[in-house]
N, C-alpha and C. Protein backbone atom coordinates (compact mmCIF):
# COMPACT_ATOMS: atom_id res chain seq x y z
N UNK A 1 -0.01 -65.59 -13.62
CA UNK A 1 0.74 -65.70 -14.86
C UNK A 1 1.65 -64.49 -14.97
N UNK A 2 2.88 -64.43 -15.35
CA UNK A 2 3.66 -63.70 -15.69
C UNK A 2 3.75 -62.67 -16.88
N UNK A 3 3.54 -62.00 -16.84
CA UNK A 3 3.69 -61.02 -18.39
C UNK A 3 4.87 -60.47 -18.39
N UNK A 4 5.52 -60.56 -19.95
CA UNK A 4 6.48 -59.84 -20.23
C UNK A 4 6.30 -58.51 -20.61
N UNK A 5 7.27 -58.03 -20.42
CA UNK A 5 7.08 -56.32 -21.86
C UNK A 5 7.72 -56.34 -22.85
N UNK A 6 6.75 -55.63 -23.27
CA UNK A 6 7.25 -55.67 -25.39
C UNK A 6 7.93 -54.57 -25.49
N UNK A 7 8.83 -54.60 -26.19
CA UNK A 7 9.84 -53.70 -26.67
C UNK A 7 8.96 -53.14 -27.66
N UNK A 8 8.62 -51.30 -27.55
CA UNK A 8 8.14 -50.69 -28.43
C UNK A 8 9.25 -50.13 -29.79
N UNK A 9 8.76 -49.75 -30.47
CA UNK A 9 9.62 -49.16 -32.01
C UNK A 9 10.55 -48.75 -31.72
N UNK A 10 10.81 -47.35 -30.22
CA UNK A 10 11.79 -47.35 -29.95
C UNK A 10 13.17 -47.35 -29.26
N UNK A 11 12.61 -49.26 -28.89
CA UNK A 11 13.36 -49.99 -28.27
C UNK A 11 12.81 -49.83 -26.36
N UNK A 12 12.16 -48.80 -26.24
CA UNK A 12 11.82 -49.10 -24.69
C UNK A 12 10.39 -50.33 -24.31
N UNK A 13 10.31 -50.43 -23.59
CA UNK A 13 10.04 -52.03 -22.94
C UNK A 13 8.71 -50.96 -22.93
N UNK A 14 7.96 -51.91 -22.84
CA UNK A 14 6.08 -51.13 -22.83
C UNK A 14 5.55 -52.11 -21.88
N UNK A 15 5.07 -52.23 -20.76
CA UNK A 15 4.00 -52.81 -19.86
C UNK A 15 2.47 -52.48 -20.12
N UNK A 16 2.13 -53.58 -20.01
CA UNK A 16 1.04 -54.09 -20.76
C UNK A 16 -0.03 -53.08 -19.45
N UNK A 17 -0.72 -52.33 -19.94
CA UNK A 17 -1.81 -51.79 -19.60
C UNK A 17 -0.80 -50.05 -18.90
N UNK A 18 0.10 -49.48 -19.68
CA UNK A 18 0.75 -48.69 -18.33
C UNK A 18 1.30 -48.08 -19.68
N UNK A 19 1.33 -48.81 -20.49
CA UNK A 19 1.79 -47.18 -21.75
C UNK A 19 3.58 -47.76 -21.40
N UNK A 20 4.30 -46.91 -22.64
CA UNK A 20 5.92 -47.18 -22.42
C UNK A 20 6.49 -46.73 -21.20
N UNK A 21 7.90 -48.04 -21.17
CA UNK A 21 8.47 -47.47 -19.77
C UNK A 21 9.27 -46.53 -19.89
N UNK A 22 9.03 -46.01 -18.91
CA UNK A 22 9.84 -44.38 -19.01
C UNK A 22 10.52 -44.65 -17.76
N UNK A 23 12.14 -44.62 -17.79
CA UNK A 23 12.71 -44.62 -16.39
C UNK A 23 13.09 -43.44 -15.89
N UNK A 24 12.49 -42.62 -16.04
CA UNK A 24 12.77 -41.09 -15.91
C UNK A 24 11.23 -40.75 -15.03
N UNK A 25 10.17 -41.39 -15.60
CA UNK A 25 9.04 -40.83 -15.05
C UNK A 25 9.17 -41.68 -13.81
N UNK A 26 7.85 -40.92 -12.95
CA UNK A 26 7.39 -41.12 -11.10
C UNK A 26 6.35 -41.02 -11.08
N UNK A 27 6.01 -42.34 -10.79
CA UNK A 27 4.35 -42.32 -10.82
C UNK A 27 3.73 -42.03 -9.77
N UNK A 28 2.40 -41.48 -9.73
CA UNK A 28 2.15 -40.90 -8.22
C UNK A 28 1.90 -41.98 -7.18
N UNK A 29 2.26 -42.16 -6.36
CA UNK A 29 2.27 -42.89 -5.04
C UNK A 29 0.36 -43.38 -5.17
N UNK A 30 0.51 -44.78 -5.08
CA UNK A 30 -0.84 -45.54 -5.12
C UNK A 30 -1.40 -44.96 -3.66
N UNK A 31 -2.90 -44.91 -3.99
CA UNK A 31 -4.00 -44.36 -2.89
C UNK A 31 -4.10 -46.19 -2.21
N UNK A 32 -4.48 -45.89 -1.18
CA UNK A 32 -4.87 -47.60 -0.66
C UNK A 32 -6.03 -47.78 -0.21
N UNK A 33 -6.73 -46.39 0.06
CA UNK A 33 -8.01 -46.35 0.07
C UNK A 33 -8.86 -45.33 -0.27
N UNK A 34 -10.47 -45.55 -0.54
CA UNK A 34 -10.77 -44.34 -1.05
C UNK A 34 -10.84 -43.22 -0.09
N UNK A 35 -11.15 -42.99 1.58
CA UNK A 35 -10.69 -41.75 1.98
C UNK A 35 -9.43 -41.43 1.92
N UNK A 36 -8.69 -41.92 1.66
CA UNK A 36 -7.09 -41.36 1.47
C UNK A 36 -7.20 -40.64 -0.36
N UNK A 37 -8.09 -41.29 -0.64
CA UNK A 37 -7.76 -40.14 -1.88
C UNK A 37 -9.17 -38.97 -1.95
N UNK A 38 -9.82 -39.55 -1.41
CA UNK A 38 -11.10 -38.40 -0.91
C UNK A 38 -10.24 -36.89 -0.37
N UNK A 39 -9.44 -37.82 0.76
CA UNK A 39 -8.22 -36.54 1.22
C UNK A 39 -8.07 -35.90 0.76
N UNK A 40 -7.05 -36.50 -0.06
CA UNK A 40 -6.28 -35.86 -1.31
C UNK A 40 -6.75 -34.88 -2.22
N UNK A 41 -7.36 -35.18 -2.93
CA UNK A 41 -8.57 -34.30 -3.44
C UNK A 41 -9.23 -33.40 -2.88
N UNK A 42 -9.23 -33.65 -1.69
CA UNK A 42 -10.46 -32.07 -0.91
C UNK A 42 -9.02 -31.55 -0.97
N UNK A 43 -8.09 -31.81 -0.11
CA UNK A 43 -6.66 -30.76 -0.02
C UNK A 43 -6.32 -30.05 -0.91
N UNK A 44 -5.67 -31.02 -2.25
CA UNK A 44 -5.53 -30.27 -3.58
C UNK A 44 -6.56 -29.35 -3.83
N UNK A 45 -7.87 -29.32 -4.10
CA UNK A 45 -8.60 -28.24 -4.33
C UNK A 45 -8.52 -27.31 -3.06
N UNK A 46 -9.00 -27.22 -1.80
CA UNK A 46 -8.32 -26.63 -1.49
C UNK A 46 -7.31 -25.58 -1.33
N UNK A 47 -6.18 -26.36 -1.64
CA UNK A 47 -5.06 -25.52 -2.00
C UNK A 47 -5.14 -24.48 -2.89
N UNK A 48 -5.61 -24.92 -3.78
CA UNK A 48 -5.88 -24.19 -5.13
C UNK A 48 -7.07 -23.18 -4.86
N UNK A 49 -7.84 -23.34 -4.12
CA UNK A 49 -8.43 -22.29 -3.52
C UNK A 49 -9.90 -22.47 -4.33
N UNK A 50 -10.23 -23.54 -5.01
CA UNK A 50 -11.33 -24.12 -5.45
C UNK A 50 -12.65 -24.90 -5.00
N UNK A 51 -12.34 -24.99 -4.05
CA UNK A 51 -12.56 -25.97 -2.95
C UNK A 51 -14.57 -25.24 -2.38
N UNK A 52 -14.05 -24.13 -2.60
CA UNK A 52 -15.19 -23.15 -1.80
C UNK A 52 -15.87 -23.02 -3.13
N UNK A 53 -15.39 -22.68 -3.72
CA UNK A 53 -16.47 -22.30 -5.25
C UNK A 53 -17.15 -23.33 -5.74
N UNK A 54 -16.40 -24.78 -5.38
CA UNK A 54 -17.07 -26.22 -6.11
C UNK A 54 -18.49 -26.10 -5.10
N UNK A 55 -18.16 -26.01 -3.61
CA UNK A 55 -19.13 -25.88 -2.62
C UNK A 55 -20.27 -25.00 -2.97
N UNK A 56 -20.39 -24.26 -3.07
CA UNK A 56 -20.68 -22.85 -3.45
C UNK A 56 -21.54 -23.27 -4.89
N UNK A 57 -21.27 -23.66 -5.54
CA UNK A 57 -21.69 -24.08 -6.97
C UNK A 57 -22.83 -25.47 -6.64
N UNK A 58 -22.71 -26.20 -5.86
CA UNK A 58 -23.37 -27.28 -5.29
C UNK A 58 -24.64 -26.80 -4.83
N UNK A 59 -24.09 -26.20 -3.87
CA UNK A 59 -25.83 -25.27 -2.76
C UNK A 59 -26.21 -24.42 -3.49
N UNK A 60 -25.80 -23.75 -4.97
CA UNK A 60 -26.49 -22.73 -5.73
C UNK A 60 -27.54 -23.96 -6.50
N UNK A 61 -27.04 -25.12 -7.13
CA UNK A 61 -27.68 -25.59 -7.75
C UNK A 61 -28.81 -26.76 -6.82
N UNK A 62 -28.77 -26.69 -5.86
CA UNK A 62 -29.53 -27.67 -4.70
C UNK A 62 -30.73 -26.53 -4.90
N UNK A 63 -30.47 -25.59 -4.29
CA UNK A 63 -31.55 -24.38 -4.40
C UNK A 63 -32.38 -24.66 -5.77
N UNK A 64 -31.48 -24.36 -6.73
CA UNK A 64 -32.32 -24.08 -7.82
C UNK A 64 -33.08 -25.52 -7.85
N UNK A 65 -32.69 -26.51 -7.65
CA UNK A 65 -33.60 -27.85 -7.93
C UNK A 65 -34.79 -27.52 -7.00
N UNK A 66 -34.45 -27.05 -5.74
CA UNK A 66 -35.89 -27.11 -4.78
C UNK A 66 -36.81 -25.75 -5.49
N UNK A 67 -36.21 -24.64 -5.39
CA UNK A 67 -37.02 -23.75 -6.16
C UNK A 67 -37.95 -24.57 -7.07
N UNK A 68 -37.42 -24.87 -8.27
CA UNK A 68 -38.48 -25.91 -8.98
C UNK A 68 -39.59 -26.55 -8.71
N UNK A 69 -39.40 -26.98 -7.36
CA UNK A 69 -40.50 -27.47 -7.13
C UNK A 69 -41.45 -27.05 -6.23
N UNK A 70 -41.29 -25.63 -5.63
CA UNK A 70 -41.88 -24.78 -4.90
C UNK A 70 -42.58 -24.43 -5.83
N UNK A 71 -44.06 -23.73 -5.15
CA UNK A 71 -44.68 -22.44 -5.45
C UNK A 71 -43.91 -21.04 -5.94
N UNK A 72 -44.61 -20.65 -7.10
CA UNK A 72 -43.72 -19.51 -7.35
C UNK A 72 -43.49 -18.84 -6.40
N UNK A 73 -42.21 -17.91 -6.45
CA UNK A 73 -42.04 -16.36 -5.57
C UNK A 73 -43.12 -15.49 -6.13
N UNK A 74 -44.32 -14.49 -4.77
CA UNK A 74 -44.50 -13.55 -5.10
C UNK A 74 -43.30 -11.94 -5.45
N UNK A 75 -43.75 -11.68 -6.94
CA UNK A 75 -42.90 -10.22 -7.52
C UNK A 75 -42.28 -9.96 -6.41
N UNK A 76 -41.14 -9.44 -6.44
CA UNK A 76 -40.28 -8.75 -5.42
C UNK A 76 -40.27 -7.40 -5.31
N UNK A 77 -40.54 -6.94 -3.72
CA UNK A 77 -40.99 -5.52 -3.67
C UNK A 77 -39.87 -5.04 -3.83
N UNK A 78 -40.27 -3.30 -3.93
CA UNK A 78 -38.94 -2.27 -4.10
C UNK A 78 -38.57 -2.63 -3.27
N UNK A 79 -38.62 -2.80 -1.28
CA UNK A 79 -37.88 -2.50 -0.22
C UNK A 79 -36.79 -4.09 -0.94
N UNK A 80 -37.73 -5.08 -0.98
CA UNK A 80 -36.35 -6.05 -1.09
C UNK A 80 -35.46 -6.08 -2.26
N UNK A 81 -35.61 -5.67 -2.99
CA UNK A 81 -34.72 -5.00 -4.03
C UNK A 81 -33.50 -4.51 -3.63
N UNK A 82 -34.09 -3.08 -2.51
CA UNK A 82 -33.02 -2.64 -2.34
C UNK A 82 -32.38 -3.10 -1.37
N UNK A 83 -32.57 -3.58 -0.54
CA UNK A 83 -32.15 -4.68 0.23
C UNK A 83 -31.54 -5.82 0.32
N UNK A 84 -32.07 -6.45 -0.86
CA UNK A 84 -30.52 -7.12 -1.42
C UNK A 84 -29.72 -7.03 -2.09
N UNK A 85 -29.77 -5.71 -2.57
CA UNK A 85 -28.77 -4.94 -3.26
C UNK A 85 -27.66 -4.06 -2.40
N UNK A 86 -28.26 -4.27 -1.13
CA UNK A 86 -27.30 -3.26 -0.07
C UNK A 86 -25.97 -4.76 0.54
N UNK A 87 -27.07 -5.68 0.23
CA UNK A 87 -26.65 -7.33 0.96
C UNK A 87 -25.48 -7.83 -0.05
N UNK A 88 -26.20 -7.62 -1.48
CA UNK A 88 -25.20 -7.44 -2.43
C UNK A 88 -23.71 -6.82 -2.38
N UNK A 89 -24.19 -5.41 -1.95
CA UNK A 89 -22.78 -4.45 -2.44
C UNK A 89 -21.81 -4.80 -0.77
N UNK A 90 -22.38 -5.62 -0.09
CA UNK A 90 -21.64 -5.82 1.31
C UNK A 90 -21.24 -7.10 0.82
N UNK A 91 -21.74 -8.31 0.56
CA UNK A 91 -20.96 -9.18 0.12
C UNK A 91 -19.51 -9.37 -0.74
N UNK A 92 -20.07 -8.18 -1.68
CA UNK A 92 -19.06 -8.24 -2.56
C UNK A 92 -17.47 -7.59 -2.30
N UNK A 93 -17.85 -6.17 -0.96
CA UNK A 93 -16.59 -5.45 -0.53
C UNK A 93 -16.12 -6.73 0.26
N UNK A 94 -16.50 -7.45 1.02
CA UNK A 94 -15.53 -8.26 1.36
C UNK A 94 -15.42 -9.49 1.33
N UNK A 95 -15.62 -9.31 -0.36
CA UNK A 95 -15.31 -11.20 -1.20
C UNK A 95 -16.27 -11.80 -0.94
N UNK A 96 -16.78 -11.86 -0.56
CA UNK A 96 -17.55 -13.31 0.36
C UNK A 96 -18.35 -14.10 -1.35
N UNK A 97 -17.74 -14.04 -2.36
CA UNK A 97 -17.72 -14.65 -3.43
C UNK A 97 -19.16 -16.21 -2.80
N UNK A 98 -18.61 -17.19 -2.50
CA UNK A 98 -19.40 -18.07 -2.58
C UNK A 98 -20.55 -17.43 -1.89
N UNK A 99 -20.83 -16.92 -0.97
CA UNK A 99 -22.37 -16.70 -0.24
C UNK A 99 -22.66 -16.10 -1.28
N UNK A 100 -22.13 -14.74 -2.40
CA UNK A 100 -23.35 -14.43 -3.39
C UNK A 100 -23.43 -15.30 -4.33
N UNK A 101 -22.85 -16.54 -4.26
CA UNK A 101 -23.41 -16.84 -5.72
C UNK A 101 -24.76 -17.89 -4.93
N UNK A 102 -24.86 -18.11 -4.32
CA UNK A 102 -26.22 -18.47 -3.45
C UNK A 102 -27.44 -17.82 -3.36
N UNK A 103 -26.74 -16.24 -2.67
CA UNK A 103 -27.74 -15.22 -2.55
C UNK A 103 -28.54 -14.75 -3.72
N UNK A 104 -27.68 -14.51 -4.83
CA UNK A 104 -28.71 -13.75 -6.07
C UNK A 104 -29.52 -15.04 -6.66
N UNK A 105 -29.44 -16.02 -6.95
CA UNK A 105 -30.39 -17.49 -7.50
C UNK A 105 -31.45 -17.40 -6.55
N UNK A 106 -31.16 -17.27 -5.32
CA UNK A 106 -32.44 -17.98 -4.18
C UNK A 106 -32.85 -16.23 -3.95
N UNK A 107 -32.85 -14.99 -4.54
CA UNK A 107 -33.59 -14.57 -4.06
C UNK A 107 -34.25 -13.80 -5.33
N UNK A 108 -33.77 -13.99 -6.36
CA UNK A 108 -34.01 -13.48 -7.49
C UNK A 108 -34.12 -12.23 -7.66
N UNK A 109 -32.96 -11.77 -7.45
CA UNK A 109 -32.18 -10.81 -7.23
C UNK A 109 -31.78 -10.56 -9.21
N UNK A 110 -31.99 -9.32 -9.46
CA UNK A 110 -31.51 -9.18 -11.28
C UNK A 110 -29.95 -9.33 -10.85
N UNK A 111 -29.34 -9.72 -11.91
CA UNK A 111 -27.75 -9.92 -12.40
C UNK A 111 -27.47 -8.90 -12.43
N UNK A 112 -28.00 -7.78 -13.19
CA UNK A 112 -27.32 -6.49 -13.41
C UNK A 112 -27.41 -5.68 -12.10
N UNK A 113 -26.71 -5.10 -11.38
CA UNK A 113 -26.67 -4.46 -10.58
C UNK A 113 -27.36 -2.88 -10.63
N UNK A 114 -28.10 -2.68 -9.35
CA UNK A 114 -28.45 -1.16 -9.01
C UNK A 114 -27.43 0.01 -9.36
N UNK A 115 -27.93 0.86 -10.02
CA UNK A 115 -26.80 1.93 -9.68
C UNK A 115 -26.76 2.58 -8.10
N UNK A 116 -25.49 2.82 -7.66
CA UNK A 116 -25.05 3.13 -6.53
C UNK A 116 -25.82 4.14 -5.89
N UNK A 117 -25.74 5.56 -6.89
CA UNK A 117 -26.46 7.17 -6.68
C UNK A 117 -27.71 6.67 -6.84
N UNK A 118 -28.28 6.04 -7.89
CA UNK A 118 -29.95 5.80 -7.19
C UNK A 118 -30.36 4.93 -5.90
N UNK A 119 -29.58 4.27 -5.75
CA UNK A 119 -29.44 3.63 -4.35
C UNK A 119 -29.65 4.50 -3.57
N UNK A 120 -28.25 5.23 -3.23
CA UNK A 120 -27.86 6.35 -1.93
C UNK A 120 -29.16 7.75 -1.82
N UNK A 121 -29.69 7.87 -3.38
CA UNK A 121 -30.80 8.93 -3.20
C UNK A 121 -32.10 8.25 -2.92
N UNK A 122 -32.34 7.17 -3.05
CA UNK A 122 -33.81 6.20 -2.60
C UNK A 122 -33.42 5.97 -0.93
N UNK A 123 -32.42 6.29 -0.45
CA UNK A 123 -31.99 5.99 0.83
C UNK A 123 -31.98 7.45 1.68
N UNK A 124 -32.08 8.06 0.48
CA UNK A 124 -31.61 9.58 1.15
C UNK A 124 -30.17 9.66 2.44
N UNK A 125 -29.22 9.01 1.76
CA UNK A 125 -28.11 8.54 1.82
C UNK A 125 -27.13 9.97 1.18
N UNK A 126 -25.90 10.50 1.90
CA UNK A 126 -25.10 11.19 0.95
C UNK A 126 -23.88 10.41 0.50
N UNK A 127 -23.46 10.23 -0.90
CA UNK A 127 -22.64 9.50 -1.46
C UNK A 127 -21.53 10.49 -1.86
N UNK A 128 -20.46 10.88 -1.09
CA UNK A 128 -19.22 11.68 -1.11
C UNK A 128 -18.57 10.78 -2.08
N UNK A 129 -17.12 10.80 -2.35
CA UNK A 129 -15.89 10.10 -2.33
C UNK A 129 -15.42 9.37 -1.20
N UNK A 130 -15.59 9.92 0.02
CA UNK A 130 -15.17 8.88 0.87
C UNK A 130 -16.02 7.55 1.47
N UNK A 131 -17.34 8.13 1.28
CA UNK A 131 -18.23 7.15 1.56
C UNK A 131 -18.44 6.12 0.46
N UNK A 132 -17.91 6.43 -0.65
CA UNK A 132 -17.58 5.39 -1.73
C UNK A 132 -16.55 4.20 -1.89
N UNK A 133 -15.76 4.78 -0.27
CA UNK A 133 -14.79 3.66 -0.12
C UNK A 133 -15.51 2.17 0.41
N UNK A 134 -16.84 2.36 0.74
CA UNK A 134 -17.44 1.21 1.52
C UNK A 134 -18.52 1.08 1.44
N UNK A 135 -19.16 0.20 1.77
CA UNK A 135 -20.87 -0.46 1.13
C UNK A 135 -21.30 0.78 1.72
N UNK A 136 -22.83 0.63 0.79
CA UNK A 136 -23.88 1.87 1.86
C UNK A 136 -24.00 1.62 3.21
């Protein structure tokens, strides 16, 4: 069956399920299948540089579901404390953004961070200025 378009209030032609015609607008090029827009979508994010954090956000929360159903963690000793706080301050000098947001959930690791100088003196570590340019 044929459908016409209705002339809206003001005066442009309206297609039935598509909103008024606009001969100015470009509609985006029809997908023909769903990996072609699966594509599309991983690329665009991607691009946008989102792509890793959606990932990243996925395996943080996979963890936390299995955690759940594990046996608790025994308390976490000082050594791993500081230990993933050294894992910490190395992740973070070079971005590696999605692996910590993995790392601190699955190891229960506190949010608030170690201070640096109690770090470097529990290490018996010397913390100059220049050695402040880079993880312990």
């Amino acid at each position: 069956e044929k459908r016409k378009a209705v002339v809206g209030e003001q005066g442009e032609e309206d297609h039935p399920g598509t909103g008024p015609y606009l001969p100015h607008r470009k509609d985006p090029p029809a997908m023909s299948t769903l990996e072609e827009l699966k594509a599309a979508l991983r690329d665009t994010l991607a691009a946008r540089g989102s792509l890793g954090q959606i990932q990243a956000r996925v395996r943080s929360e996979i963890f936390n579901a299995l955690e759940e159903t594990e046996d608790p963690k025994p308390p976490m000793s000082h050594e791993n404390l500081v230990i993933n706080e050294l894992i910490r301050e190395y992740l973070e000098y070079n971005n590696y953004k999605h692996t910590l947001s993995v790392l601190l959930p699955e190891t229960g690791q506190p949010a608030e961070r170690i201070d640096r100088t109690f770090l470097s003196q529990d290490l018996n570590l010397r913390d100059d200025a220049h050695a402040r340019q880079i993880p312990l």
